[in-house]
PDB file of N, CA and C in Angstrom:
ATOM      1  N   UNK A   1     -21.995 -20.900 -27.604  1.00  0.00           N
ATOM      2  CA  UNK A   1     -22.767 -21.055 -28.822  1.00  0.00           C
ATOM      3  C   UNK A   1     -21.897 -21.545 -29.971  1.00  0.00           C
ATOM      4  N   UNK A   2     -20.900 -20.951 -29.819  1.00  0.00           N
ATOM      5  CA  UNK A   2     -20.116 -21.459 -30.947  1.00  0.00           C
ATOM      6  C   UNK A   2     -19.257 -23.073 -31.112  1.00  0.00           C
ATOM      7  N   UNK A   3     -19.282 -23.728 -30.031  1.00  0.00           N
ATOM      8  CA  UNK A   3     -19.253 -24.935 -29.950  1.00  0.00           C
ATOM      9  C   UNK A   3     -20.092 -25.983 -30.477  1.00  0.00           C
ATOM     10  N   UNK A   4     -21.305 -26.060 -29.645  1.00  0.00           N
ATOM     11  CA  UNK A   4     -22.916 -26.871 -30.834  1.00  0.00           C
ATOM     12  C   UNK A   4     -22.397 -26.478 -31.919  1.00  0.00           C
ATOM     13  N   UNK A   5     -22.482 -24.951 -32.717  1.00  0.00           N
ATOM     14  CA  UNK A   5     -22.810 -24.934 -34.040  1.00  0.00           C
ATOM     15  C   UNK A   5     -21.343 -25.478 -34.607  1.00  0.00           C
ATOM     16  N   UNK A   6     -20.036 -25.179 -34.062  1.00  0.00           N
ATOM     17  CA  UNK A   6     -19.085 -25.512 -34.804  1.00  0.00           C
ATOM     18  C   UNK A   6     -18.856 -27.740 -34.847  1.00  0.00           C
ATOM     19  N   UNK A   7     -19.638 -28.308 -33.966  1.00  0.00           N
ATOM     20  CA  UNK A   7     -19.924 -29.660 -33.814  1.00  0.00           C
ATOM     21  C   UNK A   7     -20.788 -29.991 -34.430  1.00  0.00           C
ATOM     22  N   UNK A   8     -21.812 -29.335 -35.073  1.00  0.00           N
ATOM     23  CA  UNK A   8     -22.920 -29.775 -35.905  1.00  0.00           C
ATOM     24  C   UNK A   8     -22.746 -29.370 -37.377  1.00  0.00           C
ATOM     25  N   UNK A   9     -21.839 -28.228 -37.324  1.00  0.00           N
ATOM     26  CA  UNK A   9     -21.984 -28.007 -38.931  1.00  0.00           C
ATOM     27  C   UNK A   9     -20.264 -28.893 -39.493  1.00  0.00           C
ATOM     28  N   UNK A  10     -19.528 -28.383 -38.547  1.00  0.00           N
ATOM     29  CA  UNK A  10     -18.148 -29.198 -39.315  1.00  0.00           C
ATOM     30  C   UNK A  10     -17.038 -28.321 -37.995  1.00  0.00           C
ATOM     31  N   UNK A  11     -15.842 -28.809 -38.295  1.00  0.00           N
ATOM     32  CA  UNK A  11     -14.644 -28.738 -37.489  1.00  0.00           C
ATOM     33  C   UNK A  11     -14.539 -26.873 -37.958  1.00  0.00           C
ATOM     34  N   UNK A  12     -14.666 -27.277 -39.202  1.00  0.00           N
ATOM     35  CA  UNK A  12     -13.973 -26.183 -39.884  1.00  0.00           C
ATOM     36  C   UNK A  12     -14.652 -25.012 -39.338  1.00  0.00           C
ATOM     37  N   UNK A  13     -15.907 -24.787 -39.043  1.00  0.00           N
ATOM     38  CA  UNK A  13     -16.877 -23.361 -38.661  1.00  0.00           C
ATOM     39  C   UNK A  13     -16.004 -23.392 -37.248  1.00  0.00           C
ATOM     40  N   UNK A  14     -15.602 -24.050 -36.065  1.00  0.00           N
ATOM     41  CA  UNK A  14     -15.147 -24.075 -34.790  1.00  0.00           C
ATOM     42  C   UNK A  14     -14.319 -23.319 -35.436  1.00  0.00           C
ATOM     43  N   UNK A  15     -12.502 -24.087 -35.462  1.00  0.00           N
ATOM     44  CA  UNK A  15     -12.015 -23.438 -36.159  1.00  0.00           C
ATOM     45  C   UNK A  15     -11.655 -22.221 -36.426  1.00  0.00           C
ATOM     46  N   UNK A  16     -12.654 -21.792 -37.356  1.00  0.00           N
ATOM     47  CA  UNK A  16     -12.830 -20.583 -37.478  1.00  0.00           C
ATOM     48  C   UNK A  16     -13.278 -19.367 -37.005  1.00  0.00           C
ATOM     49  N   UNK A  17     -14.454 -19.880 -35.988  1.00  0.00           N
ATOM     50  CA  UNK A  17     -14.966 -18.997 -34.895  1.00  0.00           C
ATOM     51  C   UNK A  17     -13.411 -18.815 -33.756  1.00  0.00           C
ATOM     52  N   UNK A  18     -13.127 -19.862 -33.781  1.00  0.00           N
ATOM     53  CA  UNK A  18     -12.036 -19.484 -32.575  1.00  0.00           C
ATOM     54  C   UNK A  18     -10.986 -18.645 -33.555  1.00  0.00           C
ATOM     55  N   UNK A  19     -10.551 -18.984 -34.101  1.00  0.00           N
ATOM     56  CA  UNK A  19      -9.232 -17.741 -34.719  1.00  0.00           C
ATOM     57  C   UNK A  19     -10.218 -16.398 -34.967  1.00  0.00           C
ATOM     58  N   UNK A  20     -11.586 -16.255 -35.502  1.00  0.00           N
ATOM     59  CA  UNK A  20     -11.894 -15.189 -35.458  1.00  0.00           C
ATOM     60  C   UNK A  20     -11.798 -14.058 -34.085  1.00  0.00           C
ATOM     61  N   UNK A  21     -12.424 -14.998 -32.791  1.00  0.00           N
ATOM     62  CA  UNK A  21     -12.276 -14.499 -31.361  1.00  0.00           C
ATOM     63  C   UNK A  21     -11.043 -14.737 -31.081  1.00  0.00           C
ATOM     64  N   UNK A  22      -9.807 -15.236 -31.604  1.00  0.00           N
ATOM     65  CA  UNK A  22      -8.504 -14.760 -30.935  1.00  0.00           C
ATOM     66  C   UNK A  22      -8.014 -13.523 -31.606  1.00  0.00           C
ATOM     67  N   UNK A  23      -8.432 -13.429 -32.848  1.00  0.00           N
ATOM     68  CA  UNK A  23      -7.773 -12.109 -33.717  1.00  0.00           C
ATOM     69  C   UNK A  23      -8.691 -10.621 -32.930  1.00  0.00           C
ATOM     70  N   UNK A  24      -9.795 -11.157 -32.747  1.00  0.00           N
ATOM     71  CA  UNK A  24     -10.629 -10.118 -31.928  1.00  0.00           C
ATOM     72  C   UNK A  24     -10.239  -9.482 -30.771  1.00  0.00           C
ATOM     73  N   UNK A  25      -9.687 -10.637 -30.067  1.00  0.00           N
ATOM     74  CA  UNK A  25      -9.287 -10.163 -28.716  1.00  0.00           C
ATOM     75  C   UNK A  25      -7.807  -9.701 -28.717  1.00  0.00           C
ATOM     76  N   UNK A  26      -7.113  -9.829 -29.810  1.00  0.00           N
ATOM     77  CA  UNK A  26      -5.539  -9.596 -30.186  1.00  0.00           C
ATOM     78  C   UNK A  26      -5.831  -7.621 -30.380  1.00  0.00           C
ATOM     79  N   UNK A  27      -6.886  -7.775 -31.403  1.00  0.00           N
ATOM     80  CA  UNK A  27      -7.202  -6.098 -31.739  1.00  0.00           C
ATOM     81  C   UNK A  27      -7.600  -5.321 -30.216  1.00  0.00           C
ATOM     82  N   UNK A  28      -8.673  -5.874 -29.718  1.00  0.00           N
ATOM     83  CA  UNK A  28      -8.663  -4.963 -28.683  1.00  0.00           C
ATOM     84  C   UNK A  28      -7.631  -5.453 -27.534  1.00  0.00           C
ATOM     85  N   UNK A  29      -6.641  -5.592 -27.364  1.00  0.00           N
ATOM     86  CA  UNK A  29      -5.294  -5.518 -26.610  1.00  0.00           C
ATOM     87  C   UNK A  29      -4.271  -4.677 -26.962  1.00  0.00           C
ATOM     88  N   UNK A  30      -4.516  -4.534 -28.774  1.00  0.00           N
ATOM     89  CA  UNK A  30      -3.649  -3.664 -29.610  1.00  0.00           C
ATOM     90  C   UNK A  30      -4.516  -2.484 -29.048  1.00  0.00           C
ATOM     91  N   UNK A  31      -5.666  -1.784 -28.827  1.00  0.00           N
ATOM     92  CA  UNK A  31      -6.339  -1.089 -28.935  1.00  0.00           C
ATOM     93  C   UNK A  31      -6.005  -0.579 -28.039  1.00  0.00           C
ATOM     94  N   UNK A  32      -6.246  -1.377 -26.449  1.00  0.00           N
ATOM     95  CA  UNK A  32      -5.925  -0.780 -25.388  1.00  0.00           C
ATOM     96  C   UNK A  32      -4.598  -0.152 -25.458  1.00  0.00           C
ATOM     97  N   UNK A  33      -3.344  -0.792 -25.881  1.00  0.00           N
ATOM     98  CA  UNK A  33      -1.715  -0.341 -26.164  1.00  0.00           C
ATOM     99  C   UNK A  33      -1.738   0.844 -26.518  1.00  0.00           C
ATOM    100  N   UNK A  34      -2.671   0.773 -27.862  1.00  0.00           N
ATOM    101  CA  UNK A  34      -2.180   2.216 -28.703  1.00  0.00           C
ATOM    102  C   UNK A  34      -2.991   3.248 -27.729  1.00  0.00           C
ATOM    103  N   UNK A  35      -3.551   3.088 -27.016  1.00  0.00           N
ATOM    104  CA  UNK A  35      -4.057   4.925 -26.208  1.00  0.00           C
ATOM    105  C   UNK A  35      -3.266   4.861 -25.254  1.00  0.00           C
ATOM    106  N   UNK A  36      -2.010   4.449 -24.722  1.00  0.00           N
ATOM    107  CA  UNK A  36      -0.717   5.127 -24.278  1.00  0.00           C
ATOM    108  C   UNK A  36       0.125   4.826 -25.082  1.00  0.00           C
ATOM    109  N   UNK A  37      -0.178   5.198 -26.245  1.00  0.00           N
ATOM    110  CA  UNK A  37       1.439   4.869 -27.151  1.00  0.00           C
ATOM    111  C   UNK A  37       2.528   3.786 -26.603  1.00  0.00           C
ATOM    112  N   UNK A  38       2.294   2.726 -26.557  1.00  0.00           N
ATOM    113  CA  UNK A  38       2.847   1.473 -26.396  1.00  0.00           C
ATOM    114  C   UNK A  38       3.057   0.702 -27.849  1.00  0.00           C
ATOM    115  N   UNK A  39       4.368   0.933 -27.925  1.00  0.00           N
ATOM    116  CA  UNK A  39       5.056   0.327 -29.638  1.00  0.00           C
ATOM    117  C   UNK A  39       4.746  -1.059 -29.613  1.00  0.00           C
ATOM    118  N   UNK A  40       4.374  -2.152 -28.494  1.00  0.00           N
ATOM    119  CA  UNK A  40       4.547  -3.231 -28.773  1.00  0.00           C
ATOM    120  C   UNK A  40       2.891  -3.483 -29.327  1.00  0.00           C
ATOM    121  N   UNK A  41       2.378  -2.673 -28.638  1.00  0.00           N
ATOM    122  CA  UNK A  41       0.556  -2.862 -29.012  1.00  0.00           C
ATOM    123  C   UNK A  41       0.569  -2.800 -30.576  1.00  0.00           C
ATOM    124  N   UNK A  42       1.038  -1.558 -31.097  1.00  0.00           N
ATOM    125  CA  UNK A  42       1.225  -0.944 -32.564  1.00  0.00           C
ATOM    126  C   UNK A  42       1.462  -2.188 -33.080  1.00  0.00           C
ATOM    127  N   UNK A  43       2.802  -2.625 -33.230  1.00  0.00           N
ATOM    128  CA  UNK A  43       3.192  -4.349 -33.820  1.00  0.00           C
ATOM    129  C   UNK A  43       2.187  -5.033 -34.031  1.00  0.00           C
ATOM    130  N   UNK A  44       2.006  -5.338 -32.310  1.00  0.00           N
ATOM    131  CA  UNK A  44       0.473  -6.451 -32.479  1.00  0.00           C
ATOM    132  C   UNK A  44      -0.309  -6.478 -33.718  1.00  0.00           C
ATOM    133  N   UNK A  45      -1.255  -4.912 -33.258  1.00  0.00           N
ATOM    134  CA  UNK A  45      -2.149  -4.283 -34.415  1.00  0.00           C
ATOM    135  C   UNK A  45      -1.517  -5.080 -35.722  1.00  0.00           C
ATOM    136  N   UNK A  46      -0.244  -4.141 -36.468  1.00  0.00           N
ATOM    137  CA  UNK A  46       0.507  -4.367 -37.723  1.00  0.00           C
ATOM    138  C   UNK A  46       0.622  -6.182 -37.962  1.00  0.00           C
ATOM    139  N   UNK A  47       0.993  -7.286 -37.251  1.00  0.00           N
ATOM    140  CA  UNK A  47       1.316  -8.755 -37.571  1.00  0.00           C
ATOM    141  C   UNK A  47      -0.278  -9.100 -37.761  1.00  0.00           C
ATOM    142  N   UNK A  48      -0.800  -8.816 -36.809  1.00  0.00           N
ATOM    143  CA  UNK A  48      -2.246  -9.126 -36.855  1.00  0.00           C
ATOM    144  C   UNK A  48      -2.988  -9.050 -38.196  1.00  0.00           C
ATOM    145  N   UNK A  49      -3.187  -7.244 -38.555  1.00  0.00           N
ATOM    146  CA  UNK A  49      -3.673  -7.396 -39.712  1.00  0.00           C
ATOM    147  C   UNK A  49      -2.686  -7.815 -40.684  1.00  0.00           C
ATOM    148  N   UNK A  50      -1.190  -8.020 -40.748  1.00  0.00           N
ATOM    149  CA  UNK A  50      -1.002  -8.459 -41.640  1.00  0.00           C
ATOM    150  C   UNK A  50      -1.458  -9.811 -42.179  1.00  0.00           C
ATOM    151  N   UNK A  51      -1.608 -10.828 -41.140  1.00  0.00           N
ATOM    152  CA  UNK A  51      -1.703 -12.065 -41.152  1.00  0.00           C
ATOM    153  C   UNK A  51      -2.962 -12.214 -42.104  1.00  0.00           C
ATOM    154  N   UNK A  52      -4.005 -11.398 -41.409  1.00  0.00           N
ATOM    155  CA  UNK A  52      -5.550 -11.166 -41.762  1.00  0.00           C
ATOM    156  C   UNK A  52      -5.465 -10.976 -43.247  1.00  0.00           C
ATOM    157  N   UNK A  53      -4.373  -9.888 -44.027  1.00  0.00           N
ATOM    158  CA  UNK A  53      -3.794  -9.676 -45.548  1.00  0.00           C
ATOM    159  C   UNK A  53      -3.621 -10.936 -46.138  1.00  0.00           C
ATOM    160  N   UNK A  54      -2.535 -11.848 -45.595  1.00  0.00           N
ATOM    161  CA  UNK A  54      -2.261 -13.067 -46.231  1.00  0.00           C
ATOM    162  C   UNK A  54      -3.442 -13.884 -46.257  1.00  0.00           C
ATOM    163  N   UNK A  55      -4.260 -14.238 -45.225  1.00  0.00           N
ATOM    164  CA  UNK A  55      -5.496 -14.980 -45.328  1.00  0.00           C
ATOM    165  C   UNK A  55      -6.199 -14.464 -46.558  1.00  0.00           C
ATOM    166  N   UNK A  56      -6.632 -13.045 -46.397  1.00  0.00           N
ATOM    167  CA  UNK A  56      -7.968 -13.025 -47.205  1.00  0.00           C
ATOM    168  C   UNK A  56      -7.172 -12.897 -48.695  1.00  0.00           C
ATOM    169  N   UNK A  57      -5.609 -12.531 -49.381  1.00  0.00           N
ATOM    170  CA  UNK A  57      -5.431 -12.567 -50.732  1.00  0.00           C
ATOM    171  C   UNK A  57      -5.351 -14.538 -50.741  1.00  0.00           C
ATOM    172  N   UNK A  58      -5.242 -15.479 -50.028  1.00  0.00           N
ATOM    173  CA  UNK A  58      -5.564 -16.379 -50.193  1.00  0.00           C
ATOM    174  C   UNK A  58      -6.879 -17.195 -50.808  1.00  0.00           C
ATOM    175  N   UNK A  59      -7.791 -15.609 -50.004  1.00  0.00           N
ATOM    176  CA  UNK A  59      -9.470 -16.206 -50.628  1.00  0.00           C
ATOM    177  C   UNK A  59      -9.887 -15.926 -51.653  1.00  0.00           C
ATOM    178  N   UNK A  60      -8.934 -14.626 -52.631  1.00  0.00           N
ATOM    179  CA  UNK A  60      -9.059 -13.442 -53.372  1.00  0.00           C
ATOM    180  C   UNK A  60      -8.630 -15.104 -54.289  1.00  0.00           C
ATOM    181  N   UNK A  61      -7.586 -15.468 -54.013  1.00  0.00           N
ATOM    182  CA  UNK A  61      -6.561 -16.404 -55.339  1.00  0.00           C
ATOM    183  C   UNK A  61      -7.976 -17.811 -55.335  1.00  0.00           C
ATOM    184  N   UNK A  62      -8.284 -18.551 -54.483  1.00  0.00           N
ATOM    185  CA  UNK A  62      -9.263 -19.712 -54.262  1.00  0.00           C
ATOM    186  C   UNK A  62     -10.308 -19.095 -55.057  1.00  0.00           C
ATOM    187  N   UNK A  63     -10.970 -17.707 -54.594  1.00  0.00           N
ATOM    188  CA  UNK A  63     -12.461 -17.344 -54.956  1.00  0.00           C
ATOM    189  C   UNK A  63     -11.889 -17.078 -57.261  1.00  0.00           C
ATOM    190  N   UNK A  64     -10.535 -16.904 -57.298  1.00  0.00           N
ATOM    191  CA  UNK A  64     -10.491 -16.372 -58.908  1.00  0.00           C
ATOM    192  C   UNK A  64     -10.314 -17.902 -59.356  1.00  0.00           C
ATOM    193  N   UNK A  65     -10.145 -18.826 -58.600  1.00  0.00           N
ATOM    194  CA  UNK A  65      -9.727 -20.195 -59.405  1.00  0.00           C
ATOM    195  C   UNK A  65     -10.826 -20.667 -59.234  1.00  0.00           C
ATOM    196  N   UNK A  66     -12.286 -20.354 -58.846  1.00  0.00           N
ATOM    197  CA  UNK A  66     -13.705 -21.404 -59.505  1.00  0.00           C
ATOM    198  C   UNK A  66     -14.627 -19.609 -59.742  1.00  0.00           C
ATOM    199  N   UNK A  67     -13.490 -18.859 -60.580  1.00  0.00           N
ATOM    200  CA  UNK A  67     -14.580 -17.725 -60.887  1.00  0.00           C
ATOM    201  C   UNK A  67     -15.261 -17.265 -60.364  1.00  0.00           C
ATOM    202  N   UNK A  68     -15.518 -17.409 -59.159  1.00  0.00           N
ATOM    203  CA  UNK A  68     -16.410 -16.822 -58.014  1.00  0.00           C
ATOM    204  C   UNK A  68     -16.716 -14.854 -57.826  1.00  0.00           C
ATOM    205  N   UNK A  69     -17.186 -13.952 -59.075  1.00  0.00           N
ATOM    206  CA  UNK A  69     -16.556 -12.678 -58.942  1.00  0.00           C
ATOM    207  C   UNK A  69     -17.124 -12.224 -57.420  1.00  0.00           C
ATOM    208  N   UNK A  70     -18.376 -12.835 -56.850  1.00  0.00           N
ATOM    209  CA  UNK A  70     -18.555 -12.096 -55.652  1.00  0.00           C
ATOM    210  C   UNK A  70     -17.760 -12.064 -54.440  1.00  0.00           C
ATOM    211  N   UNK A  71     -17.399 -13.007 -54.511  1.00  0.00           N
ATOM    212  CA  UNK A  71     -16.187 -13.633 -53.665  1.00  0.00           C
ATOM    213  C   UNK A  71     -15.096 -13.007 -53.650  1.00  0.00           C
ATOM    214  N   UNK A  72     -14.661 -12.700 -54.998  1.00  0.00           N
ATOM    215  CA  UNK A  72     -13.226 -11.805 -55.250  1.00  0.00           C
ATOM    216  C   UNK A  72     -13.423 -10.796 -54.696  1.00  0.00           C
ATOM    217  N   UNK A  73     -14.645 -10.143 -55.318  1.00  0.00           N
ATOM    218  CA  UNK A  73     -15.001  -8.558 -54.686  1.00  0.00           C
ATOM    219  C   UNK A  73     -15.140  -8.391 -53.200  1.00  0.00           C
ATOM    220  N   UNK A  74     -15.614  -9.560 -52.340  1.00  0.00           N
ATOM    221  CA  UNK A  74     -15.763  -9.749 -51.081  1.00  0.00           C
ATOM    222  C   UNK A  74     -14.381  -9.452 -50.233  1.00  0.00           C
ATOM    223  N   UNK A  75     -13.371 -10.101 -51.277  1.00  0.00           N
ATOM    224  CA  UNK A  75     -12.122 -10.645 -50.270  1.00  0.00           C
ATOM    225  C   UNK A  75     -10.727  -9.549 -50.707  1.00  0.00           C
ATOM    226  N   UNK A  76     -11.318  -9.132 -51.758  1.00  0.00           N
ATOM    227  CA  UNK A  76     -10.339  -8.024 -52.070  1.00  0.00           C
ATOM    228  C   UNK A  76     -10.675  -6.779 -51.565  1.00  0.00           C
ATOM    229  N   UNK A  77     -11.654  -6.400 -50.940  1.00  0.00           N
ATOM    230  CA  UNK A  77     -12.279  -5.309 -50.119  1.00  0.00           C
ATOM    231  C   UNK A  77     -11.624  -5.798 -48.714  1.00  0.00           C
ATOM    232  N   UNK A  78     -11.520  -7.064 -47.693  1.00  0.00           N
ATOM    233  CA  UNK A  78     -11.316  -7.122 -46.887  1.00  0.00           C
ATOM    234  C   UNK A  78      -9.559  -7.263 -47.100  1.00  0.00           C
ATOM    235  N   UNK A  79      -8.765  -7.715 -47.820  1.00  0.00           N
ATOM    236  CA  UNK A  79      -7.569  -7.447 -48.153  1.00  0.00           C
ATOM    237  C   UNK A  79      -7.164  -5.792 -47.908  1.00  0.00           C
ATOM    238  N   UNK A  80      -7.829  -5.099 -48.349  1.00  0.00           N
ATOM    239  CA  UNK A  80      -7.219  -3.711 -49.193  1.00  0.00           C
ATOM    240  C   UNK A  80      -7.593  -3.080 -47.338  1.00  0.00           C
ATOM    241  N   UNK A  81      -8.854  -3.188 -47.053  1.00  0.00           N
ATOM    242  CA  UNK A  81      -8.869  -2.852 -45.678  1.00  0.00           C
ATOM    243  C   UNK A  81      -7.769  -3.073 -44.486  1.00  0.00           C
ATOM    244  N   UNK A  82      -7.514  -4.223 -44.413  1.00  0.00           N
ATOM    245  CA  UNK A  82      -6.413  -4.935 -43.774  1.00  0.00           C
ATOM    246  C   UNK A  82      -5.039  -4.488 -43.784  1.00  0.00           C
ATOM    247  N   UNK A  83      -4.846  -4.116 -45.271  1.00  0.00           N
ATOM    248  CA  UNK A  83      -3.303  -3.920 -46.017  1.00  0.00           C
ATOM    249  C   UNK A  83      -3.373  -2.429 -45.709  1.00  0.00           C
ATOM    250  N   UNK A  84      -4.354  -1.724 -45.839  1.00  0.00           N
ATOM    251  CA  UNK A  84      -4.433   0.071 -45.260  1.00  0.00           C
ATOM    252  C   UNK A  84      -3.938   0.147 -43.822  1.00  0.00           C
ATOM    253  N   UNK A  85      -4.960  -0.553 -42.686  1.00  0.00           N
ATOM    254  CA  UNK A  85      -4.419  -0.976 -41.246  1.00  0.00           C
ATOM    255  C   UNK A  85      -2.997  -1.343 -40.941  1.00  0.00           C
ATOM    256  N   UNK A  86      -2.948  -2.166 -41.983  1.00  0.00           N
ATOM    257  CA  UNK A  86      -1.255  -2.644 -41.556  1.00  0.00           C
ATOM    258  C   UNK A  86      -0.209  -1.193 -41.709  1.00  0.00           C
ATOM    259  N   UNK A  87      -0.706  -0.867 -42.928  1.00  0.00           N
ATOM    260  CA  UNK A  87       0.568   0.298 -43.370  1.00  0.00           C
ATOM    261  C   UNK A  87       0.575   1.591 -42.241  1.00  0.00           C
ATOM    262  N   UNK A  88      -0.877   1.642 -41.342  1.00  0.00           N
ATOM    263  CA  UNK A  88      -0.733   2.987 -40.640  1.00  0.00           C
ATOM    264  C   UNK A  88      -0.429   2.514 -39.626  1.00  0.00           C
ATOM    265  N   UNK A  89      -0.814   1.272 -39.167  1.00  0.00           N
ATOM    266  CA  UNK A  89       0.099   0.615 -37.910  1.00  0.00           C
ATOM    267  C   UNK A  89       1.692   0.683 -37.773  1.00  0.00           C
ATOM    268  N   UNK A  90       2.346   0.738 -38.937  1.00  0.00           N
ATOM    269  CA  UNK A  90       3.692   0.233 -39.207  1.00  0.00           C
ATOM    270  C   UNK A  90       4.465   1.932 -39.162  1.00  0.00           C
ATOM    271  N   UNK A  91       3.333   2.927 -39.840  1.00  0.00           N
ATOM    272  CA  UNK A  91       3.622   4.051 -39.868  1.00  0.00           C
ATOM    273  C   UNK A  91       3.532   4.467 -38.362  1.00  0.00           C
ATOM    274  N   UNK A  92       2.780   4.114 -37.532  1.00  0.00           N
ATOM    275  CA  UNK A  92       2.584   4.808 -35.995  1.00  0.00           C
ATOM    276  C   UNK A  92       3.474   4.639 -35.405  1.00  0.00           C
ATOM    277  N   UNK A  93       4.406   2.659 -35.712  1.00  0.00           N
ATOM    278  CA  UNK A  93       5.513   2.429 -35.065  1.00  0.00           C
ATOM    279  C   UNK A  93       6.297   3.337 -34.890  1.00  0.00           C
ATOM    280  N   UNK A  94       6.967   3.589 -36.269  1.00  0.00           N
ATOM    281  CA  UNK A  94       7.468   4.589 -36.114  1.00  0.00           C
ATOM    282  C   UNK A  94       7.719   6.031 -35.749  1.00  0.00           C
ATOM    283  N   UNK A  95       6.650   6.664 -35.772  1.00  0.00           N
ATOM    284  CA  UNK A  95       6.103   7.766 -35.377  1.00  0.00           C
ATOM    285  C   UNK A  95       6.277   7.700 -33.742  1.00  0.00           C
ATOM    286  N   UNK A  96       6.171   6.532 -33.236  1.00  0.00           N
ATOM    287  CA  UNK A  96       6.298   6.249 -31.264  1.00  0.00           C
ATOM    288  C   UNK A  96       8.008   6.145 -31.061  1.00  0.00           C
ATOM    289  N   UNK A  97       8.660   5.550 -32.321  1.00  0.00           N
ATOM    290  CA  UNK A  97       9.930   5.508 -31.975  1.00  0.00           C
ATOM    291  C   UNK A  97      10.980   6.496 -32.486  1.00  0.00           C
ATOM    292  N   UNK A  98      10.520   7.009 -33.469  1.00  0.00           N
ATOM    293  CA  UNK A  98      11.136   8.563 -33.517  1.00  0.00           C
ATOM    294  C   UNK A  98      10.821   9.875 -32.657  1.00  0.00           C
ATOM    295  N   UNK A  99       9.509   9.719 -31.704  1.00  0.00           N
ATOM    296  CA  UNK A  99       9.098  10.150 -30.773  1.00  0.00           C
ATOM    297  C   UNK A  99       9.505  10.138 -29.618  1.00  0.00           C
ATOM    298  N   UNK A 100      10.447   8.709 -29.245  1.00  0.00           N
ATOM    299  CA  UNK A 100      11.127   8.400 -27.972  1.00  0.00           C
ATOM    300  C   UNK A 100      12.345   9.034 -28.269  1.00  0.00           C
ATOM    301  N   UNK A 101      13.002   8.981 -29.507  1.00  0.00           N
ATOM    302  CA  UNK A 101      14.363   9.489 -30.279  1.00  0.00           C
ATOM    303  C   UNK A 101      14.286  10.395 -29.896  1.00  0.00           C
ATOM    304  N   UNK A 102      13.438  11.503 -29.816  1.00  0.00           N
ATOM    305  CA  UNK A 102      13.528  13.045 -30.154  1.00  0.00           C
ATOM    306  C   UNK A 102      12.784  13.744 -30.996  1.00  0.00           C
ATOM    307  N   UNK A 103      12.734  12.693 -32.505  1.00  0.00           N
ATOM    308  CA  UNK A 103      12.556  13.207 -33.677  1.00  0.00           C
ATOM    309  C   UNK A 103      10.654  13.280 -33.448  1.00  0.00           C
ATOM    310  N   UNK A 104      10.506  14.371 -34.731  1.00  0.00           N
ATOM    311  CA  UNK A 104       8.748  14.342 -34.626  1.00  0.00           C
ATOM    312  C   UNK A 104       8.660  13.983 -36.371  1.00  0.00           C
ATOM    313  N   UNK A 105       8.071  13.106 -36.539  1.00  0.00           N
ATOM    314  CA  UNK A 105       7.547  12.895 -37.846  1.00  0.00           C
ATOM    315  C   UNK A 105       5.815  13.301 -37.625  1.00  0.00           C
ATOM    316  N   UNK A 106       5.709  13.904 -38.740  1.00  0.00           N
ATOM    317  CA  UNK A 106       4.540  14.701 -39.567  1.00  0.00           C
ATOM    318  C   UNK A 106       3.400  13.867 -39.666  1.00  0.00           C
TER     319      UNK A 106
END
């Protein structure tokens, strides 16, 4: 489905459907990782949404340069979501590798 529509409306909707279904399928691979505590899954998770961070404060900066406030509000909600994910991803890393250490963080 996403082929027709991404050929009829523009390159750009393809595109975008496909990085959406690769980031999709990146999360649930991270997903599967993290229920045996697998540090490399955690990462995944963490680059992933970070990437997802840089995209959407990209849309946050585009949507404030033609005033767009719904847009801002749109993309700074999916930022702040993203940037939360990243930080507990980055926090779990660690938590798996002070865990292999010995150490138990809280």
């Amino acid at each position: 489905m996403m082929i027709p529509t991404g050929l009829f409306v523009g390159l750009h909707v393809l595109v975008a459907a496909a990085i959406h279904i690769a980031f999709g399928a990146a999360f649930l691979v991270a997903a599967a990782g993290i229920r045996v505590d697998s540090q490399r899954a955690v990462w995944l998770a963490a680059t992933t949404s970070a990437t997802i961070v840089g995209l959407s404060v990209t849309g946050v900066a585009q949507s404030l340069a033609v005033q767009d406030q719904e847009s801002v509000v749109f993309w700074a909600f999916i930022s702040l979501f993203f940037a939360c994910l990243t930080f507990a991803a980055c926090r779990e890393a660690f938590r798996i590798r002070k865990a292999k250490m010995g150490q138990v963080l809280p």
